[in-house]
C-alpha atoms as a PDB file:
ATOM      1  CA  UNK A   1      11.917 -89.826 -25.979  1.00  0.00           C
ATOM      2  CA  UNK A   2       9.758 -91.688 -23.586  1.00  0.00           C
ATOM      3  CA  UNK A   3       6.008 -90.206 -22.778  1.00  0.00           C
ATOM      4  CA  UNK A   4       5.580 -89.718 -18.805  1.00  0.00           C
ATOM      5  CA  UNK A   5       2.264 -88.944 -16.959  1.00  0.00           C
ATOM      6  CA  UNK A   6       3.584 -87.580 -13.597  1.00  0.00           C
ATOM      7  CA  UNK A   7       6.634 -86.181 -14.732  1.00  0.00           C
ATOM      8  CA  UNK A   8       7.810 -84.171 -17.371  1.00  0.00           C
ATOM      9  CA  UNK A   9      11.180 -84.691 -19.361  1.00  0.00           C
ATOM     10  CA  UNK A  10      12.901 -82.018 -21.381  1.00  0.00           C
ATOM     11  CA  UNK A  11      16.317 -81.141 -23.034  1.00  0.00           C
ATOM     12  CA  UNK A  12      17.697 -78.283 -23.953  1.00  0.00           C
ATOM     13  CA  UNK A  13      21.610 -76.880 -24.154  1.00  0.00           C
ATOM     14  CA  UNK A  14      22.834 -80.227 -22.907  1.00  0.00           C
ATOM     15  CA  UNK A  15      20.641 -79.547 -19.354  1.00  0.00           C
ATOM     16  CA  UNK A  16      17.961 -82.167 -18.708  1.00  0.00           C
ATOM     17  CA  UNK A  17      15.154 -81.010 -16.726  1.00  0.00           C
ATOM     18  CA  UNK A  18      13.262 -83.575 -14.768  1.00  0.00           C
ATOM     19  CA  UNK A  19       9.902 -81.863 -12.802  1.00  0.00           C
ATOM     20  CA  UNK A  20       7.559 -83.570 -10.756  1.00  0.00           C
ATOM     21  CA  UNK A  21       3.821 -82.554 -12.299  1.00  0.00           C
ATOM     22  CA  UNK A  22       1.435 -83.578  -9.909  1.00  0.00           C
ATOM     23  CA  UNK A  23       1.189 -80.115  -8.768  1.00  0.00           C
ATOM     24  CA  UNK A  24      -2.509 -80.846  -7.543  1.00  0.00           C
ATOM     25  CA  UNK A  25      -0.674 -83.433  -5.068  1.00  0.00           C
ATOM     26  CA  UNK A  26       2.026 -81.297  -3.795  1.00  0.00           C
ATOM     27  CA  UNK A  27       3.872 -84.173  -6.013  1.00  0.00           C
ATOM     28  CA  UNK A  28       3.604 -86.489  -4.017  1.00  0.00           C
ATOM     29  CA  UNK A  29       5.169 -89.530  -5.068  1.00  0.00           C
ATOM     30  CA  UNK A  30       3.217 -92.850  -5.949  1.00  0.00           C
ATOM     31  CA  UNK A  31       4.528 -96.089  -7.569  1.00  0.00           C
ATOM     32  CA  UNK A  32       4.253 -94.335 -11.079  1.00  0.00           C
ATOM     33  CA  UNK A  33       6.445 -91.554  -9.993  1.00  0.00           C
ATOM     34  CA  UNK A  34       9.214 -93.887  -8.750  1.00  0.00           C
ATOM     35  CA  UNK A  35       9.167 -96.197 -11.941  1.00  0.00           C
ATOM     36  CA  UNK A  36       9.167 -92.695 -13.961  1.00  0.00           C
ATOM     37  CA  UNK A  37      11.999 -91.165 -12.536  1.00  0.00           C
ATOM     38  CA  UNK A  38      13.984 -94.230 -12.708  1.00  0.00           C
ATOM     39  CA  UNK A  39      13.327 -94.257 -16.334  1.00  0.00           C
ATOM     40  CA  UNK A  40      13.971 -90.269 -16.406  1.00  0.00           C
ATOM     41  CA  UNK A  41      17.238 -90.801 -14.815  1.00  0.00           C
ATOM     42  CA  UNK A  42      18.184 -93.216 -16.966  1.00  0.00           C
ATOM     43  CA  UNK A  43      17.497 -91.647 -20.121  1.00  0.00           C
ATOM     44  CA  UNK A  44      19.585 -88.695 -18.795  1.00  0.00           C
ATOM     45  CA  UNK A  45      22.198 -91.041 -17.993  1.00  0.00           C
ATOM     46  CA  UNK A  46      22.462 -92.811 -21.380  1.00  0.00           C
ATOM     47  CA  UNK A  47      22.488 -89.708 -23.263  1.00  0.00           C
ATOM     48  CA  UNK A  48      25.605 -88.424 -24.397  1.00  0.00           C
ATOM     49  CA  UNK A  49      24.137 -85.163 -25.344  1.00  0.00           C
ATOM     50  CA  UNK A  50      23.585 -84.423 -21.414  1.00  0.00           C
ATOM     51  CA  UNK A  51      25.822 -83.092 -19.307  1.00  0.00           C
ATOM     52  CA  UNK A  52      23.816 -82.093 -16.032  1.00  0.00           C
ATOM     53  CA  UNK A  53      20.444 -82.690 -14.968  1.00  0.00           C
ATOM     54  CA  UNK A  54      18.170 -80.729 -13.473  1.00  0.00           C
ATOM     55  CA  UNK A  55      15.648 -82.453 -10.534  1.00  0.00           C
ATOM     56  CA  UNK A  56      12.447 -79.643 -10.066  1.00  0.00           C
ATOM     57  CA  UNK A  57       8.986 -79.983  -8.507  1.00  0.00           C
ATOM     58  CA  UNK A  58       5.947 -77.738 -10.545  1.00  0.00           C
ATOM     59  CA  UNK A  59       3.534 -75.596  -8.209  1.00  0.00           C
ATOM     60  CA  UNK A  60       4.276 -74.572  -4.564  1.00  0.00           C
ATOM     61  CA  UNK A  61       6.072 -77.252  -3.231  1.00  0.00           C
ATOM     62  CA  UNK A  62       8.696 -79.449  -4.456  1.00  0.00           C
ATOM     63  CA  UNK A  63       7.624 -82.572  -3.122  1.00  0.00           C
ATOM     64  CA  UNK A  64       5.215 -83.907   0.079  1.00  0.00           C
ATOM     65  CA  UNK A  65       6.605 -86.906   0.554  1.00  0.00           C
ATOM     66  CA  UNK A  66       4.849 -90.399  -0.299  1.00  0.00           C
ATOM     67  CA  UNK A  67       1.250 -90.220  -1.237  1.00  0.00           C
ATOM     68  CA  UNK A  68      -1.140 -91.535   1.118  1.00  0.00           C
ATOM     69  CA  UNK A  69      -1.939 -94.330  -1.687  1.00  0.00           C
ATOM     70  CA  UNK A  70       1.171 -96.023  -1.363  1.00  0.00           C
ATOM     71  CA  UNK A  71       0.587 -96.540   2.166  1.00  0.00           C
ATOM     72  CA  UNK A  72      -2.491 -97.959   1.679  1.00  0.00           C
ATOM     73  CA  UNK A  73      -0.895-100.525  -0.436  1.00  0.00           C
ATOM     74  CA  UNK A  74       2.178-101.318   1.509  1.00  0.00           C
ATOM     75  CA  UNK A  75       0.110-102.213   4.566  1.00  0.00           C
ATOM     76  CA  UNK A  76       0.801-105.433   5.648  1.00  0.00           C
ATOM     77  CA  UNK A  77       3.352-106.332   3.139  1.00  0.00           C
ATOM     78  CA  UNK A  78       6.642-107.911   4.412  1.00  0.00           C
ATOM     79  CA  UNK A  79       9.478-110.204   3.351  1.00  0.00           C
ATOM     80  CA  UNK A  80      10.456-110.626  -0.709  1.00  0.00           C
ATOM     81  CA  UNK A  81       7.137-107.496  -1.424  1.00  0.00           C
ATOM     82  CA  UNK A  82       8.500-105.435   0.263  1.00  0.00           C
ATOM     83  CA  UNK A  83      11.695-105.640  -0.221  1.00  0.00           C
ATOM     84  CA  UNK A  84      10.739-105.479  -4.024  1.00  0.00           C
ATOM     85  CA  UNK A  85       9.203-102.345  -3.777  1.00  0.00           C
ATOM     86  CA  UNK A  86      11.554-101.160  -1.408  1.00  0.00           C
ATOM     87  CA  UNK A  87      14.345-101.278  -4.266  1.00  0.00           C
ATOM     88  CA  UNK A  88      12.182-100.210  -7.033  1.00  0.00           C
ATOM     89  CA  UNK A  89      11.148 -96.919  -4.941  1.00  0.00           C
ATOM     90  CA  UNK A  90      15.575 -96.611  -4.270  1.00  0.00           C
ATOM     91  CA  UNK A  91      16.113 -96.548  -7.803  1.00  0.00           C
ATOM     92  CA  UNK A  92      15.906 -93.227  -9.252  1.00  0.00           C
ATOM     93  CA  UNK A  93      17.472 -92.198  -5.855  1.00  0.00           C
ATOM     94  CA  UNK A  94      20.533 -94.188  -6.494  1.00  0.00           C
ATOM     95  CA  UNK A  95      20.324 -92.918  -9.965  1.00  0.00           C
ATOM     96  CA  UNK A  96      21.139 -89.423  -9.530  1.00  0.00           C
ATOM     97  CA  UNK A  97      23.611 -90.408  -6.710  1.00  0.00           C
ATOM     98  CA  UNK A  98      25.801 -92.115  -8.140  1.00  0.00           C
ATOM     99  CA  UNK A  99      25.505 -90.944 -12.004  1.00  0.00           C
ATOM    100  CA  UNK A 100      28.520 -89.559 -13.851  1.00  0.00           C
ATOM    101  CA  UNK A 101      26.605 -86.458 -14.630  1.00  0.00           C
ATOM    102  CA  UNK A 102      25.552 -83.586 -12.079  1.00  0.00           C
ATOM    103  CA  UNK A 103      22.390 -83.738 -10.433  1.00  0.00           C
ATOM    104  CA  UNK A 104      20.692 -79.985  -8.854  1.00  0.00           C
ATOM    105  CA  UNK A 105      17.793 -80.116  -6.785  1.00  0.00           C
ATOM    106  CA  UNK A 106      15.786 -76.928  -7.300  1.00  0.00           C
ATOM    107  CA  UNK A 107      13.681 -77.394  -4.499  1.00  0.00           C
ATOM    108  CA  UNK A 108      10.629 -74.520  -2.929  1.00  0.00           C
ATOM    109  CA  UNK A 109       7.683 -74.707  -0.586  1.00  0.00           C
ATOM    110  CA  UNK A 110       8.195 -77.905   1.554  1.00  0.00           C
ATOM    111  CA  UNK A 111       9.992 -81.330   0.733  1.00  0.00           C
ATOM    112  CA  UNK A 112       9.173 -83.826   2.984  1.00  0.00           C
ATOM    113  CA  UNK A 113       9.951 -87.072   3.702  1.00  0.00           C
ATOM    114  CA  UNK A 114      10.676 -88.828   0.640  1.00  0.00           C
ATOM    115  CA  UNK A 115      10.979 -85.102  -1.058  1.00  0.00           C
ATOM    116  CA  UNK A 116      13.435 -84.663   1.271  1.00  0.00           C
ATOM    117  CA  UNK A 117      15.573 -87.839   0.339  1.00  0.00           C
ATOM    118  CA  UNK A 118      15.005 -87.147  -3.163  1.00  0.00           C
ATOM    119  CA  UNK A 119      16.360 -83.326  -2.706  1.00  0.00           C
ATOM    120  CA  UNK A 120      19.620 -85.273  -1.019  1.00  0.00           C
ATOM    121  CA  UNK A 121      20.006 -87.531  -3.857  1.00  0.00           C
ATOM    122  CA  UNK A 122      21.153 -85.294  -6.051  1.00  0.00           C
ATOM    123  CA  UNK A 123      24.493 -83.774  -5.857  1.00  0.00           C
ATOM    124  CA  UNK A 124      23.482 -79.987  -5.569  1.00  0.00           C
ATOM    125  CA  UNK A 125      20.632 -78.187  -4.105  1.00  0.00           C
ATOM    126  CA  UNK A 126      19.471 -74.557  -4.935  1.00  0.00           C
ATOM    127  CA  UNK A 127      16.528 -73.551  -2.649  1.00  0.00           C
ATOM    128  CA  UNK A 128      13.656 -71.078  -2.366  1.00  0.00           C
ATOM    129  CA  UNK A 129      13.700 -68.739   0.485  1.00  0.00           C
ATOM    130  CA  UNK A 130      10.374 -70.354   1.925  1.00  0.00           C
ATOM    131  CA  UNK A 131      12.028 -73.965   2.227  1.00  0.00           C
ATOM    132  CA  UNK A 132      10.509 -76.703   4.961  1.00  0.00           C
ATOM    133  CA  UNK A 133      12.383 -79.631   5.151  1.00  0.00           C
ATOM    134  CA  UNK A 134      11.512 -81.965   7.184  1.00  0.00           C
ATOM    135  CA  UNK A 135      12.071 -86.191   7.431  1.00  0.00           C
ATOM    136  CA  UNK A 136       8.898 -87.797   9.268  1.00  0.00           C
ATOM    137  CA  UNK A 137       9.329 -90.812   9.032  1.00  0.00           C
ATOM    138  CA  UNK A 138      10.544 -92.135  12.253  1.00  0.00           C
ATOM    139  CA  UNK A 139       7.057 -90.235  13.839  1.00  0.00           C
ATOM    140  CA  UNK A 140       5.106 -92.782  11.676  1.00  0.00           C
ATOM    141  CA  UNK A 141       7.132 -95.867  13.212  1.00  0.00           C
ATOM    142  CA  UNK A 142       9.479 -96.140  10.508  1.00  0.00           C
ATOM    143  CA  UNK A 143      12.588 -94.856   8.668  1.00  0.00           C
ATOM    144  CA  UNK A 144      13.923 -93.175   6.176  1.00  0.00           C
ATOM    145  CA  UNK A 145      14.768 -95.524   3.388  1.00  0.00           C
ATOM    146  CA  UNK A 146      15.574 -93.667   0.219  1.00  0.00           C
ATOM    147  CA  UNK A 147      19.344 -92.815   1.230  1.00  0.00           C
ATOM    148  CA  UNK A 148      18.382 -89.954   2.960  1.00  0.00           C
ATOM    149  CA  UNK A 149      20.393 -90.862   6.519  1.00  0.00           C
ATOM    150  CA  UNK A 150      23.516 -91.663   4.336  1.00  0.00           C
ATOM    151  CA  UNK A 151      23.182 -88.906   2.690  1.00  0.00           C
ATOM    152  CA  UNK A 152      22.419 -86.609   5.519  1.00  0.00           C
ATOM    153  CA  UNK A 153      25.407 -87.827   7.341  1.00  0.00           C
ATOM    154  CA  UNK A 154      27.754 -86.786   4.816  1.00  0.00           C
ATOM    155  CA  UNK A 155      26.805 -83.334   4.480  1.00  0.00           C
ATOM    156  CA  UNK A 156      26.108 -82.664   7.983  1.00  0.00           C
ATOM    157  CA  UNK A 157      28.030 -84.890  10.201  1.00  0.00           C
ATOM    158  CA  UNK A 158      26.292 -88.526  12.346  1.00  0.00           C
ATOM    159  CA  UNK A 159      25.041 -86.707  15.372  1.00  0.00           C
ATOM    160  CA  UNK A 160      23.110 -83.657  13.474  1.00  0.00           C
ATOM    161  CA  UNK A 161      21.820 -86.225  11.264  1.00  0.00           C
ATOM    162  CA  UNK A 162      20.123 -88.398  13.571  1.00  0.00           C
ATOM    163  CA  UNK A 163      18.951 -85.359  15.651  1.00  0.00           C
ATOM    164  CA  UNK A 164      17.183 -84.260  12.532  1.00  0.00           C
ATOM    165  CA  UNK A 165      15.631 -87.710  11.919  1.00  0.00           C
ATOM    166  CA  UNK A 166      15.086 -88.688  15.321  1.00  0.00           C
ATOM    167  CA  UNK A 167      13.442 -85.345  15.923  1.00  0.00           C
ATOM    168  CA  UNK A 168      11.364 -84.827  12.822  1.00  0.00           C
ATOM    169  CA  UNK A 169      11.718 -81.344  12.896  1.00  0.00           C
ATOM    170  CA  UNK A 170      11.550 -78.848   9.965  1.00  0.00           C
ATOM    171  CA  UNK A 171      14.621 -76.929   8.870  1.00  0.00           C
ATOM    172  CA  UNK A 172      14.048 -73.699   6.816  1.00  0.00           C
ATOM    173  CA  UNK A 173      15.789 -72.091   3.977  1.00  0.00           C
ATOM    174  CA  UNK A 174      18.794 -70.240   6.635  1.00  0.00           C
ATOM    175  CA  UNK A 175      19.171 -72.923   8.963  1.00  0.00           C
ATOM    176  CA  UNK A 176      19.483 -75.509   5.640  1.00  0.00           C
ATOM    177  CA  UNK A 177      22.562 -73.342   4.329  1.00  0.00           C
ATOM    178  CA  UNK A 178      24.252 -72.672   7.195  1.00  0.00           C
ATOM    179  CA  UNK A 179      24.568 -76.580   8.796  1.00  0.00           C
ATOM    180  CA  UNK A 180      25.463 -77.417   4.743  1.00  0.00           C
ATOM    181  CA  UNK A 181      22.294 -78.971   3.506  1.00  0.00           C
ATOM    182  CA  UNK A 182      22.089 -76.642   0.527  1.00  0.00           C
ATOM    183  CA  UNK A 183      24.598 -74.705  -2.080  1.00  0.00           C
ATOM    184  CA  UNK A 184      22.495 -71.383  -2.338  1.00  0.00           C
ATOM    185  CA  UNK A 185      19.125 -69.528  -1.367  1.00  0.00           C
ATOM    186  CA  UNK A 186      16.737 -67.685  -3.672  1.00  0.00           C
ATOM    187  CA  UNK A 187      14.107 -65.979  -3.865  1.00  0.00           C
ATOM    188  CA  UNK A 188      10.908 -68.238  -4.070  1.00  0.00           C
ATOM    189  CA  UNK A 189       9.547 -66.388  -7.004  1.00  0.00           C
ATOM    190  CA  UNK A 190      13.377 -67.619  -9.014  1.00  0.00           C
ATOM    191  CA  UNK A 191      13.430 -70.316  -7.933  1.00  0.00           C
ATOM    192  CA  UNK A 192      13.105 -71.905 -11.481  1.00  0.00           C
ATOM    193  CA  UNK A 193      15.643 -69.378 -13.025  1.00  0.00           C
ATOM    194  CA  UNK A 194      17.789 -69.961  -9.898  1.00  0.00           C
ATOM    195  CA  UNK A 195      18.165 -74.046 -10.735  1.00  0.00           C
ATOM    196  CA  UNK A 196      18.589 -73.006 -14.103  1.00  0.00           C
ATOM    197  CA  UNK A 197      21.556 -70.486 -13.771  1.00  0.00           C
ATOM    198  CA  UNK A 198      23.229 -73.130 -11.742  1.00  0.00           C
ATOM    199  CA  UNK A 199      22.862 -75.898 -14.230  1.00  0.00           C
ATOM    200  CA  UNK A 200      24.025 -73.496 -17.160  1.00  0.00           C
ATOM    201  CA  UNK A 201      27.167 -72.371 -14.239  1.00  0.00           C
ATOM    202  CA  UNK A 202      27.934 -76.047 -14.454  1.00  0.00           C
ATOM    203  CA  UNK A 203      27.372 -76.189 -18.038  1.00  0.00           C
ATOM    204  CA  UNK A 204      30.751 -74.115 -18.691  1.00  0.00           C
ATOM    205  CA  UNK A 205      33.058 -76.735 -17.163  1.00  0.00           C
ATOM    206  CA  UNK A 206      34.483 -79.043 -19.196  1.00  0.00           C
ATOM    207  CA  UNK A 207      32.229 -82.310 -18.263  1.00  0.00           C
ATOM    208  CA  UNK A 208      35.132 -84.751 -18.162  1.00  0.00           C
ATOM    209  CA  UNK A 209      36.761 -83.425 -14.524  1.00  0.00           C
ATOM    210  CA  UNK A 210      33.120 -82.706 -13.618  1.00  0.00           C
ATOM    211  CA  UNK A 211      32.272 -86.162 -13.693  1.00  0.00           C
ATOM    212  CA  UNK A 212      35.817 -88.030 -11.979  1.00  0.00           C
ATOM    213  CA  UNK A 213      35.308 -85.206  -8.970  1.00  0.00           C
ATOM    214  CA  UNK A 214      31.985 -86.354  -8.506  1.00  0.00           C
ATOM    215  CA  UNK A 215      32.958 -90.077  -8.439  1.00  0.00           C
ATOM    216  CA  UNK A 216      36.540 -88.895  -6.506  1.00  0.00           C
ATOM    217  CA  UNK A 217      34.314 -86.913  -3.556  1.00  0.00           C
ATOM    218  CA  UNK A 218      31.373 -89.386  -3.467  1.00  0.00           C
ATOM    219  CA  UNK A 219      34.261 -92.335  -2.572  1.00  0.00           C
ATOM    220  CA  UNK A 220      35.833 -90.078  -0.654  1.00  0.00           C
ATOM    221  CA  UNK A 221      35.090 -91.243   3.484  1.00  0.00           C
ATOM    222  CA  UNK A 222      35.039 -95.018   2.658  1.00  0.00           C
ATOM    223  CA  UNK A 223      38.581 -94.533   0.741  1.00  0.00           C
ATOM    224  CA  UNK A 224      41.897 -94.419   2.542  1.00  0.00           C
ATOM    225  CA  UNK A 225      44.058 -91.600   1.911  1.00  0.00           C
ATOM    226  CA  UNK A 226      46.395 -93.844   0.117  1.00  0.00           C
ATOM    227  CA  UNK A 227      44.094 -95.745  -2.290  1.00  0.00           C
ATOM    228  CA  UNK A 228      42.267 -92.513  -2.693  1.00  0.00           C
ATOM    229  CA  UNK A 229      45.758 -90.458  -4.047  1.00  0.00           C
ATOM    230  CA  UNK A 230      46.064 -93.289  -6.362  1.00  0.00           C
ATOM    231  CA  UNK A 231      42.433 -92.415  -7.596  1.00  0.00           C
ATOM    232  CA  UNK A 232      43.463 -89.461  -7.792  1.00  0.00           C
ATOM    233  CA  UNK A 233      46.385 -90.136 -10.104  1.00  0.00           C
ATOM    234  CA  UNK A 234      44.371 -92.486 -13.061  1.00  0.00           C
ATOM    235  CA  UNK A 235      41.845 -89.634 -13.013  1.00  0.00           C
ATOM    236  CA  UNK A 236      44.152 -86.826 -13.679  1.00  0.00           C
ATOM    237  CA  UNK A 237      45.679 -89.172 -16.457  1.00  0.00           C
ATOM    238  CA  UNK A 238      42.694 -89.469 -18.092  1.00  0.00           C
ATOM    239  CA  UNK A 239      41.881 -85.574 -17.824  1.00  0.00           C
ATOM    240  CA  UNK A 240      45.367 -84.605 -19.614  1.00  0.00           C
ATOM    241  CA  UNK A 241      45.095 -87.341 -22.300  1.00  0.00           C
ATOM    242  CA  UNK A 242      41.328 -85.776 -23.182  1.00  0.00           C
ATOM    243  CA  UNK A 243      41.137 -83.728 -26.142  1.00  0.00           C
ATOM    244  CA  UNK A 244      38.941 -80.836 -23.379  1.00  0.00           C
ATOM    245  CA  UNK A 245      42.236 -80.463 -21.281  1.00  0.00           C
ATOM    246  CA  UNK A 246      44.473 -79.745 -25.082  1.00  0.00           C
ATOM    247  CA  UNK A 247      41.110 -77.278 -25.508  1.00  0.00           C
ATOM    248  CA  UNK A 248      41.041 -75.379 -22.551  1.00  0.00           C
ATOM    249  CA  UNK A 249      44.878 -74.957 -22.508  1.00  0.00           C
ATOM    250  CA  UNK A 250      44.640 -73.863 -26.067  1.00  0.00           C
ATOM    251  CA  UNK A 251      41.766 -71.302 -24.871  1.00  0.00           C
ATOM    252  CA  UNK A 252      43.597 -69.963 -22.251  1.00  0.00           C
ATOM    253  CA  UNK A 253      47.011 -69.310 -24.466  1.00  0.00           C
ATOM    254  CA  UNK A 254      44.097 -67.784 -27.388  1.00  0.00           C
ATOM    255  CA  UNK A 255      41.895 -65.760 -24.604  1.00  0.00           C
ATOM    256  CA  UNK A 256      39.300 -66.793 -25.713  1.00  0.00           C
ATOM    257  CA  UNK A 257      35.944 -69.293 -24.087  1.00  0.00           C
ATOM    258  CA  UNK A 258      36.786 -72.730 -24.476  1.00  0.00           C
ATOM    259  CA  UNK A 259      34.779 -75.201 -26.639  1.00  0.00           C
ATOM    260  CA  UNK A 260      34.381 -78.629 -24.452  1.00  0.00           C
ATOM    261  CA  UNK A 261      33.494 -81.639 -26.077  1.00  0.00           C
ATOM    262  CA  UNK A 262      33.758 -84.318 -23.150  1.00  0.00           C
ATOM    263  CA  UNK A 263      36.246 -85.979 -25.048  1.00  0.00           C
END
């Protein structure tokens, strides 16, 4: 397992837990951070032994946004720099995006900015009850680049999703669940049990139809209803040809819990 210094990495019950431990920062993310969740996401990824991961910030907050330091170093830098950094810092977005696994977002205190995208990226997101989210960006001149107006716009519709990032203003914990930013609202003092109930919830299903909804749903507004019932069809075929559908049939008939393997 690969050592990090501004993240953690752990596994346990086929749940990998992925924190952000600059706690001192507000985690803030640098350069490091990016690379380090790219290769945290990828490890989860690759591991067969993994069925959902779990995205978590230590301390107060989940995540500030971009430390100051990275600013400092992307001033002035244009063309084939930027642009290299640009897709280095996308990475462990697009990572837990587009995955086969689940992604949750167990996210408290305020997640700004980048924290903000990165609470998008994944496919879930349980919050505290004292949530800020806000995306500054476009108040500093620029914009959100991490997938966070993509993202936005598919939970929430175009025209609330450019209000919010035109605007820069913060949503809380109510507003976030009601306009469909987030699954489910906690307490801030569970907020670590709360991610982890939901990743254990998700832990019961069996990981193969987990993983074609995710890639069914994600597809879903750039795929014609046609093409997409097609989709549809080759999943399902692989689902009843898995040795987890045979299981949970045989579970049901038994009444008993089934026993998934994701095979």
């Amino acid at each position: 397992m690969t050592e990090y210094e501004t993240i953690t990495y752990s596994t346990h019950d086929g749940v990998a837990t992925i924190e952000l431990a600059r706690p001192e920062k507000l985690n803030a993310l640098t350069a490091q951070v990016f690379s380090e969740l790219t290769q945290a996401t990828e490890e989860a990824a690759a591991d067969p032994g993994i069925r959902v991961v779990l995205l978590r910030g230590r301390g107060r907050s989940f995540c500030s946004g971009l430390d100051v330091s990275v600013l400092g170093q992307l001033s002035g830098s244009r063309g084939a720099r930027f642009r290299a950094f640009a897709r280095a810092a996308q990475r462990p977005f697009e990572r837990l995006a587009m995955m086969e696994k689940p992604t949750i977002a167990a996210v408290q205190g305020h997640a700004l900015g980048a924290g903000y995208q990165l609470a998008l990226a994944c496919d879930l997101r349980v919050v505290a009850d004292d949530l800020h989210f806000a995306m500054l960006e476009v108040r500093y001149g620029i914009i959100p680049d991490l997938g966070g107006p993509h993202r936005l716009a598919r939970l929430i519709g175009p025209a609330r999703a450019k209000e919010l990032i035109w605007s820069g203003r913060t949503v809380g914990a109510e507003e976030a669940e009601r306009i469909g930013l987030v699954n489910k609202v906690v307490p801030a003092a569970s907020i670590v049990e709360g991610g982890e109930a939901y990743a254990r919830g998700l832990m019961s299903a069996p990981p193969i139809p987990v993983s074609l909804v995710k890639s069914l749903v994600n597809r879903a507004q750039e795929t014609p209803l046609e093409t997409a019932l097609e989709h549809m069809a080759q999943a399902q075929e692989r689902c009843i040809e898995s040795d987890d559908h045979k299981e949970a049939v045989a579970a049901y008939l038994e009444q008993r819990e089934p026993r998934f393997a994701g095979k």
